[in-house]
Protein backbone atom coordinates (compact mmCIF):
# COMPACT_ATOMS: atom_id res chain seq x y z
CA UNK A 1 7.59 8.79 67.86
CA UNK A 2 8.68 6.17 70.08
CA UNK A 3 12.30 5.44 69.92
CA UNK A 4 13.60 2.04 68.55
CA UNK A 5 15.18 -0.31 70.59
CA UNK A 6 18.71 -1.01 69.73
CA UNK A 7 19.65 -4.49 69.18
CA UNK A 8 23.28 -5.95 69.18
CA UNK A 9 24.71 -8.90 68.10
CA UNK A 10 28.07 -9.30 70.49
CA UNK A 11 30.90 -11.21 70.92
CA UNK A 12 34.14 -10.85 72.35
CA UNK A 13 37.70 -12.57 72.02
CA UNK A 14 40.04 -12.93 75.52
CA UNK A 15 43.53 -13.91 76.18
CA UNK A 16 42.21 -17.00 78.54
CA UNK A 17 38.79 -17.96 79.84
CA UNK A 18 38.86 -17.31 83.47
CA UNK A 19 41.44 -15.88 86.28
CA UNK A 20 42.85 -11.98 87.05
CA UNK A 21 45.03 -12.26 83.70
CA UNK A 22 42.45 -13.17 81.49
CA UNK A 23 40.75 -9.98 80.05
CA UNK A 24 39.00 -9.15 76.45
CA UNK A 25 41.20 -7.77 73.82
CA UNK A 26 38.55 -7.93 70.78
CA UNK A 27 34.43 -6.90 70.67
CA UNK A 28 32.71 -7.13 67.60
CA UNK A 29 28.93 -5.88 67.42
CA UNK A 30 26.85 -6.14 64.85
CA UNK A 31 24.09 -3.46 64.85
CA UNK A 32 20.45 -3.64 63.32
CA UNK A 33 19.69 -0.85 61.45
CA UNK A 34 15.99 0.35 59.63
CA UNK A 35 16.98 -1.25 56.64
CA UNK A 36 20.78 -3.21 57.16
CA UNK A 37 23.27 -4.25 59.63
CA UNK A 38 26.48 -2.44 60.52
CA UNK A 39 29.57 -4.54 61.94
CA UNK A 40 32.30 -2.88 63.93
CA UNK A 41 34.98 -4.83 65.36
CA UNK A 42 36.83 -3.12 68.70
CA UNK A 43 40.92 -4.39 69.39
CA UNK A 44 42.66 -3.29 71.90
CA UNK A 45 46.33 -2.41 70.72
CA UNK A 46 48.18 -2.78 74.46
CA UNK A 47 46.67 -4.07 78.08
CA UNK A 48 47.23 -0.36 78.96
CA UNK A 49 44.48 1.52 76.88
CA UNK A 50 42.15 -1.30 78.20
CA UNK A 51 39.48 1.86 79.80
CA UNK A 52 39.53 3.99 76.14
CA UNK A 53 39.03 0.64 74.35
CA UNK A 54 36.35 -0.23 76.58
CA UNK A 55 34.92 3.20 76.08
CA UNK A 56 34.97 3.55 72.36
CA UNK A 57 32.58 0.41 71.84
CA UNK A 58 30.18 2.62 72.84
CA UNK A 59 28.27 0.42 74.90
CA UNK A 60 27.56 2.65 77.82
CA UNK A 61 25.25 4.89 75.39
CA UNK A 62 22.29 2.86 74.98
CA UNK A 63 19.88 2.65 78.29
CA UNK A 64 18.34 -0.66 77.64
CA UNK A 65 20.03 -2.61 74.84
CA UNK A 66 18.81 -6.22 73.49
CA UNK A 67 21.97 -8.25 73.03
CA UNK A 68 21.94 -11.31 71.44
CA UNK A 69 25.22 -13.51 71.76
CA UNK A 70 26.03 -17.31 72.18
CA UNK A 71 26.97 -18.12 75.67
CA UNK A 72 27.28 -14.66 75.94
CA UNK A 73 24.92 -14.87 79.11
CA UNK A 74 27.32 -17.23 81.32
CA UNK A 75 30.47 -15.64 79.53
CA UNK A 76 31.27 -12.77 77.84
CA UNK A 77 28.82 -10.38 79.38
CA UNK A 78 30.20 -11.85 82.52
CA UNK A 79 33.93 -11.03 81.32
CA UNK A 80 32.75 -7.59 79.84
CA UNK A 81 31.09 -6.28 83.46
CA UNK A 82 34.47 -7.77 85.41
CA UNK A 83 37.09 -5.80 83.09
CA UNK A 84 34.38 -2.63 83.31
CA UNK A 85 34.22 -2.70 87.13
CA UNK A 86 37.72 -2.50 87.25
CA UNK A 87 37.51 1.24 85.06
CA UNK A 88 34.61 2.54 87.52
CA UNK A 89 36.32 5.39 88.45
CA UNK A 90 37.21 6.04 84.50
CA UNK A 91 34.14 4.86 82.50
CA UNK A 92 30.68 6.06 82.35
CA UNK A 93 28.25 3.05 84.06
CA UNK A 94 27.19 0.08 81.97
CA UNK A 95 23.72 -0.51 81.36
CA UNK A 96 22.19 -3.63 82.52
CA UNK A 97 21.03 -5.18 79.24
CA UNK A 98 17.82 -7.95 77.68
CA UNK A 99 20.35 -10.40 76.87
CA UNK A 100 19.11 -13.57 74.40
CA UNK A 101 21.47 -16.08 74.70
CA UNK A 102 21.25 -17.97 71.64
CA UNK A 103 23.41 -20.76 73.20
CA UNK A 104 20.20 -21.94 75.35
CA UNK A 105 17.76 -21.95 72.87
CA UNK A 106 19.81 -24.03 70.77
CA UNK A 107 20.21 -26.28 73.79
CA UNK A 108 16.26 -26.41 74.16
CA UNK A 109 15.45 -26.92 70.63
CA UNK A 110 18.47 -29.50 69.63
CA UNK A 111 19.14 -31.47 72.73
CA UNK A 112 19.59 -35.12 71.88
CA UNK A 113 20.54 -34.36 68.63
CA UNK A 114 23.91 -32.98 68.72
CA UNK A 115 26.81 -34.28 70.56
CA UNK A 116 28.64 -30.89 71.32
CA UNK A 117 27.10 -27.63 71.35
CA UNK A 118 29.87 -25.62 69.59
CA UNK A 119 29.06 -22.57 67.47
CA UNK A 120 30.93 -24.67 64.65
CA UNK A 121 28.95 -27.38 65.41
CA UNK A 122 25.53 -25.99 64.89
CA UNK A 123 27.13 -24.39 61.92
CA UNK A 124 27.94 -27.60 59.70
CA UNK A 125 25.00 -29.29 60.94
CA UNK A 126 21.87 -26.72 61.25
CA UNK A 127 23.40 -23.71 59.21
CA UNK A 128 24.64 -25.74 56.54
CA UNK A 129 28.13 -24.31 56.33
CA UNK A 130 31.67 -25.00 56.95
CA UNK A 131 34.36 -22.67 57.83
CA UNK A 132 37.61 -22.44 55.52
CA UNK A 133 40.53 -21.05 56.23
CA UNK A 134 39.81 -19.71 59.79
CA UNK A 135 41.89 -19.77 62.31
CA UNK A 136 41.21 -22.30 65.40
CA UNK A 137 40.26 -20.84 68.67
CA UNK A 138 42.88 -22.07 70.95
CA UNK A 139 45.57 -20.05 68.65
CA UNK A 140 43.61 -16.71 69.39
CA UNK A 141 44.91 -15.68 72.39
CA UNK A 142 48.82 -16.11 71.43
CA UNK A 143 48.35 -14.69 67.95
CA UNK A 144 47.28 -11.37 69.81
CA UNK A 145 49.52 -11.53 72.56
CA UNK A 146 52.82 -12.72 70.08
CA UNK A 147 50.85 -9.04 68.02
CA UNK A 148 51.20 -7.14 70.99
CA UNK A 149 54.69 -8.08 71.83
CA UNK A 150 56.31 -8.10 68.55
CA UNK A 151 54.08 -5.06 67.24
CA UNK A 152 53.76 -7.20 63.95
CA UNK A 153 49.77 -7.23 63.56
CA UNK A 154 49.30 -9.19 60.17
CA UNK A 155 47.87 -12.24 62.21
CA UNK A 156 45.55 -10.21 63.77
CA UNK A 157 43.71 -10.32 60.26
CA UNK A 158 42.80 -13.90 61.05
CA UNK A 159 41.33 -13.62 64.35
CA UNK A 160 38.89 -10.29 62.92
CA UNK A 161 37.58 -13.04 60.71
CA UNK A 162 37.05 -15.57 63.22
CA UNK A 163 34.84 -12.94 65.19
CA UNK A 164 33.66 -11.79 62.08
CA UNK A 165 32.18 -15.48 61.14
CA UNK A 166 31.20 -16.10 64.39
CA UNK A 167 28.71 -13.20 64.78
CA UNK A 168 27.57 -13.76 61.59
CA UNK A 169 26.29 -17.20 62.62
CA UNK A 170 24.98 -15.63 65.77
CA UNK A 171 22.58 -14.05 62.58
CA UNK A 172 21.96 -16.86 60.79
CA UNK A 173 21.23 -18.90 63.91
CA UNK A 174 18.64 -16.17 65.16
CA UNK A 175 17.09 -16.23 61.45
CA UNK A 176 16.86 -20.10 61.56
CA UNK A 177 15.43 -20.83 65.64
CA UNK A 178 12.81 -17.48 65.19
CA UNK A 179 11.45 -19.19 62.08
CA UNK A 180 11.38 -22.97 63.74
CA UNK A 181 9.42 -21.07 66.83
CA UNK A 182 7.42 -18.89 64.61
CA UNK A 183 6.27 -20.62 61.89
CA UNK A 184 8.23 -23.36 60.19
CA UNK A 185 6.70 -26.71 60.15
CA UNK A 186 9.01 -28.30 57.63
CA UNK A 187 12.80 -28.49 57.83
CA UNK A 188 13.34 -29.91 61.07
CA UNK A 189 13.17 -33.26 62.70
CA UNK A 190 10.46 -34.33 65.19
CA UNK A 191 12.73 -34.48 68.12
CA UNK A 192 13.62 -30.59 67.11
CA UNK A 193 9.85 -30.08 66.93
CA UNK A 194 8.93 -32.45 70.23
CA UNK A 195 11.89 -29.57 71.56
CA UNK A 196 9.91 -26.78 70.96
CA UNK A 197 6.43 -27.98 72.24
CA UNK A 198 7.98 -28.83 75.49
CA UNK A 199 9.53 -25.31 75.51
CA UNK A 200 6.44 -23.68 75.08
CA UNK A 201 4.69 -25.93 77.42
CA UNK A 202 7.60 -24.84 80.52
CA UNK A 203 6.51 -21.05 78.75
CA UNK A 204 3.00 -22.42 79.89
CA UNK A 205 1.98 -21.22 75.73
CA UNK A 206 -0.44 -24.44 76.18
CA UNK A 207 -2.06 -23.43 72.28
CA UNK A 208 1.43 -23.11 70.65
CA UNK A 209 2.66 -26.21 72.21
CA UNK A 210 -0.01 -28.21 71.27
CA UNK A 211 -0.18 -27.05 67.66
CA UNK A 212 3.94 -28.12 67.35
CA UNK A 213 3.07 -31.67 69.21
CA UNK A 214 -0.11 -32.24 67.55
CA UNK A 215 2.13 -31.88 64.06
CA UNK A 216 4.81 -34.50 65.14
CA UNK A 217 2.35 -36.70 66.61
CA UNK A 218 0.38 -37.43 62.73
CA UNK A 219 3.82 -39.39 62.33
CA UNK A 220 3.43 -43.00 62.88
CA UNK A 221 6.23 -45.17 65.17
CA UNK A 222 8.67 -44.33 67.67
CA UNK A 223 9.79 -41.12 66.59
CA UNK A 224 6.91 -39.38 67.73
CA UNK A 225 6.38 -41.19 71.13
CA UNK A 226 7.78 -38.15 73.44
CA UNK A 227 5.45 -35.94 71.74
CA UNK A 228 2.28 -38.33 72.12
CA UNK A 229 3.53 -38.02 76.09
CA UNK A 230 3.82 -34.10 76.62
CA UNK A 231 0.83 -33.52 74.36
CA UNK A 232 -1.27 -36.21 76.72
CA UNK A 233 0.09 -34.54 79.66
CA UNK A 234 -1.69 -31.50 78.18
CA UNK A 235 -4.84 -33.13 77.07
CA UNK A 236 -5.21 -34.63 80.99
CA UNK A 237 -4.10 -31.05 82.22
CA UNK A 238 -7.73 -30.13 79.67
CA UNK A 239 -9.64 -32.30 81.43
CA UNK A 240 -9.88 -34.59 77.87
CA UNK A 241 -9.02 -37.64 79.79
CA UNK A 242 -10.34 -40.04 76.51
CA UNK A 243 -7.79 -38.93 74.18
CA UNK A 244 -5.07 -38.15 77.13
CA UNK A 245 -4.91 -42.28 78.23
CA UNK A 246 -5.17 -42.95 74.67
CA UNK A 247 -2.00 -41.08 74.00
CA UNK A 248 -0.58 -42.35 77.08
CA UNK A 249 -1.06 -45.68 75.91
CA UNK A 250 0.54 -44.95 72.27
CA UNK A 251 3.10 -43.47 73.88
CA UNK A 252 4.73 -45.87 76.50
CA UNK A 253 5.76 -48.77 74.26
CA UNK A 254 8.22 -46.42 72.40
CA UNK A 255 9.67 -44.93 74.79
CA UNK A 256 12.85 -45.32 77.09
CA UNK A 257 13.45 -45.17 81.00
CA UNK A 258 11.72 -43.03 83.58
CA UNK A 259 9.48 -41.66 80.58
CA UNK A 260 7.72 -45.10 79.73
CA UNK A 261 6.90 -45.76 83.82
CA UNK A 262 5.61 -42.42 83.97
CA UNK A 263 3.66 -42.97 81.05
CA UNK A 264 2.09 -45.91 82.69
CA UNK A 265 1.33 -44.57 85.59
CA UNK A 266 -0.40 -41.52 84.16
CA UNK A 267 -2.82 -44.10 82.25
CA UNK A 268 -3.11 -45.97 85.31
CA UNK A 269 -4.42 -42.53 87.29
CA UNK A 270 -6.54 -41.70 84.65
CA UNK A 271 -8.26 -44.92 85.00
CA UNK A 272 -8.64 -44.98 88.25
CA UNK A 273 -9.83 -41.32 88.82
CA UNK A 274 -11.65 -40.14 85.87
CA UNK A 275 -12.41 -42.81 84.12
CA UNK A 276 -13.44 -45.05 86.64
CA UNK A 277 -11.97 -48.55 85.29
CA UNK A 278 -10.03 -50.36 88.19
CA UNK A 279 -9.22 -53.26 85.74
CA UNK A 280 -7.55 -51.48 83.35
CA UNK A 281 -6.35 -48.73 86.34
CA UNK A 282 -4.72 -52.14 87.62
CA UNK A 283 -3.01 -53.53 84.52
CA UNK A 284 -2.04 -50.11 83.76
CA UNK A 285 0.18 -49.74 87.00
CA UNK A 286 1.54 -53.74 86.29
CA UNK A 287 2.87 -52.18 83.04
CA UNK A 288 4.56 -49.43 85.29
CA UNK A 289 6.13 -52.23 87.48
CA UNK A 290 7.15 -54.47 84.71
CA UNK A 291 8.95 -50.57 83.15
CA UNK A 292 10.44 -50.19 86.26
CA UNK A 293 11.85 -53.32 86.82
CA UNK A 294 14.36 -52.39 83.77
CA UNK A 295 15.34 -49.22 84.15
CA UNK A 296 16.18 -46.61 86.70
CA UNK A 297 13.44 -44.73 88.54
CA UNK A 298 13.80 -42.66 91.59
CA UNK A 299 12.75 -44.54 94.42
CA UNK A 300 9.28 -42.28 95.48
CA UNK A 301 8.23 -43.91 92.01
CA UNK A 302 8.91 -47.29 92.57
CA UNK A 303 6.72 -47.03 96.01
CA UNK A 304 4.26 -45.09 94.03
CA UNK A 305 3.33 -47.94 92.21
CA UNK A 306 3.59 -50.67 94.59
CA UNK A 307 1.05 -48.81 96.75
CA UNK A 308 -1.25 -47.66 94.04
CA UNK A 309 -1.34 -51.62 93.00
CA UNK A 310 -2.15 -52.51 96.64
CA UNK A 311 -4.97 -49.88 96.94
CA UNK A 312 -6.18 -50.87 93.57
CA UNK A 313 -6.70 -54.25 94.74
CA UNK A 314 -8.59 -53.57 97.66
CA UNK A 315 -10.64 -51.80 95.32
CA UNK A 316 -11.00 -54.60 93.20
CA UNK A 317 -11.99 -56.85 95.92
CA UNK A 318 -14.17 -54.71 97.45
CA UNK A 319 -15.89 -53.92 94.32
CA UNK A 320 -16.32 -57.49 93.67
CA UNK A 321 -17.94 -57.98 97.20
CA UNK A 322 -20.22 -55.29 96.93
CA UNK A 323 -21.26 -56.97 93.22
CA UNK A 324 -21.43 -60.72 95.44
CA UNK A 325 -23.98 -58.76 98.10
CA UNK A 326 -26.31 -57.08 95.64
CA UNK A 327 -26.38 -60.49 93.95
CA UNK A 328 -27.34 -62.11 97.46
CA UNK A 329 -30.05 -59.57 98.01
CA UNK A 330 -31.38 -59.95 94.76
CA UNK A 331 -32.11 -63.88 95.56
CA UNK A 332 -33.25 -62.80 98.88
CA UNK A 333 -35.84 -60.63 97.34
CA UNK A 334 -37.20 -63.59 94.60
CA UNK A 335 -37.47 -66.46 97.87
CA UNK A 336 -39.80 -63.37 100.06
């Protein structure tokens, strides 16, 4: 029977966030079991059993652990490895671990949406909870160091529950972003939604992305313009250039900055390329300069369009001379 891989939920509390005086003094993982979770929380009584506190988490056991933590990636992990290095000689090696940082899918799926990214944050507004009676996070570190010195630990109490809450919304957040990527179609807005299709179009999961821009796009108005833009993008990318300008062209109205131009310009390509239509190739890319004109664009844009306009001109005029010559033959022919 193949063995089960273990998955963690992990976070830590430190005296300070960076420099050689800043280490972790609490760890609390949360373990997935067959049928329920098991939460241990690790504190460190003194700096100086630092190596048997690091030890007893046990975290060294498991070859290839899948970790799941909230800026756990950039941070904690980080902070973990740094104070374990400094135990080599003492501590069995730490595994490299699959880490999901929960902290970047938020980012992905939210963005534009929430003005700070905070754990509390996402709790009060995605989780639907507030925290009461918990302690605030700048206090942490001098309730365990005032602990340590005084060797009074009844304030410790509070920060355990601060850990305790926060890896509890590291659950509740995996629940809720697993069943917005998975399968719910419902509870979320359609810039959450718009989110996720782009996500799974950088994944290059062209059928899942679709099928989550395809359901924002049914929505009428400005709310679903992005997603009208990355699912044309996709549509070109099919080769269904039809429905890809048309998109295009619902798109660009509604939206803002470099996204409208771009939108323009696509249509204008598409025009010009596949659909063979200088006319509307042309007003297409006047659109893109009139965008332009009111916003910021990189600069290789801005000469994009004044030289597709040019060239598109020349093929006007040369299409128009070609239609004058034909004509010209054609009397030639009736006067032989």
């Amino acid at each position: 029977m193949e063995k089960e891989e273990p998955i963690l939920f992990f976070d830590t509390e430190t005296t300070g966030l960076s420099g050689t005086g800043a280490y972790i003094f609490l760890i609390g993982i949360l373990v997935k079991k067959s049928d329920h979770f098991e939460m241990t929380q690790y504190i460190m009584p003194d700096p100086s059993h630092e190596a048997a506190f690091l030890y007893e988490t046990g975290l060294w056991q498991d070859d290839e652990p899948t970790i799941f933590s909230y800026n756990g990636k950039s941070f904690d992990w980080p902070q973990l490895t740094s104070r374990w290095t400094m135990h080599r000689q003492t501590l069995p090696k730490l595994p490299v671990p699959k880490q999901i940082d929960l902290f970047h899918g938020t980012k992905r799926i939210w963005k534009n949406e929430l003005e700070r990214m905070k754990l509390s944050t996402i709790e009060s507004e995605k989780l639907g909870f507030e925290r009461v009676g918990d302690v605030p996070g700048f206090l942490i570190p001098a309730i365990y160091l005032d602990a340590v010195k005084s060797g009074y630990t009844d304030g410790l109490a509070k920060v355990l529950f601060h850990n305790e809450l926060d890896i509890l919304s590291l659950v509740s957040l995996y629940v809720l972003s697993s069943d917005l990527l998975m399968e719910d179609m419902l509870s979320e807005t359609s810039g959450a939604y718009t989110n996720i299709g782009k996500w799974y179009a950088d994944l290059k999961q062209y059928d899942q992305s679709a099928a989550y821009l395809e359901h924002v796009t049914q929505e009428r108005g400005s709310g679903a313009a992005l997603a009208r833009f990355f699912l044309a993008i996709q549509k070109k990318r099919k080769g269904d250039h039809a429905e890809a300008v048309k998109l295009f062209k619902e798109a660009a109205p509604h939206l803002r900055g470099a996204a409208e131009v771009e939108a323009w310009v696509h249509a204008s390509k598409l025009y010009e390329h596949q659909l063979r239509n200088v006319d509307q190739a042309i007003i297409m890319a006047n659109f893109a300069k009139e965008a332009s004109e009111h916003t910021h664009v990189r600069k290789s844009l801005e000469q994009d369009i004044h030289k597709r306009l040019i060239r598109l001109h020349e093929k006007k005029e040369k299409k128009n001379c070609n239609l004058i010559r034909t004509r010209h033959a054609k009397l030639a022919l009736c006067y032989t």
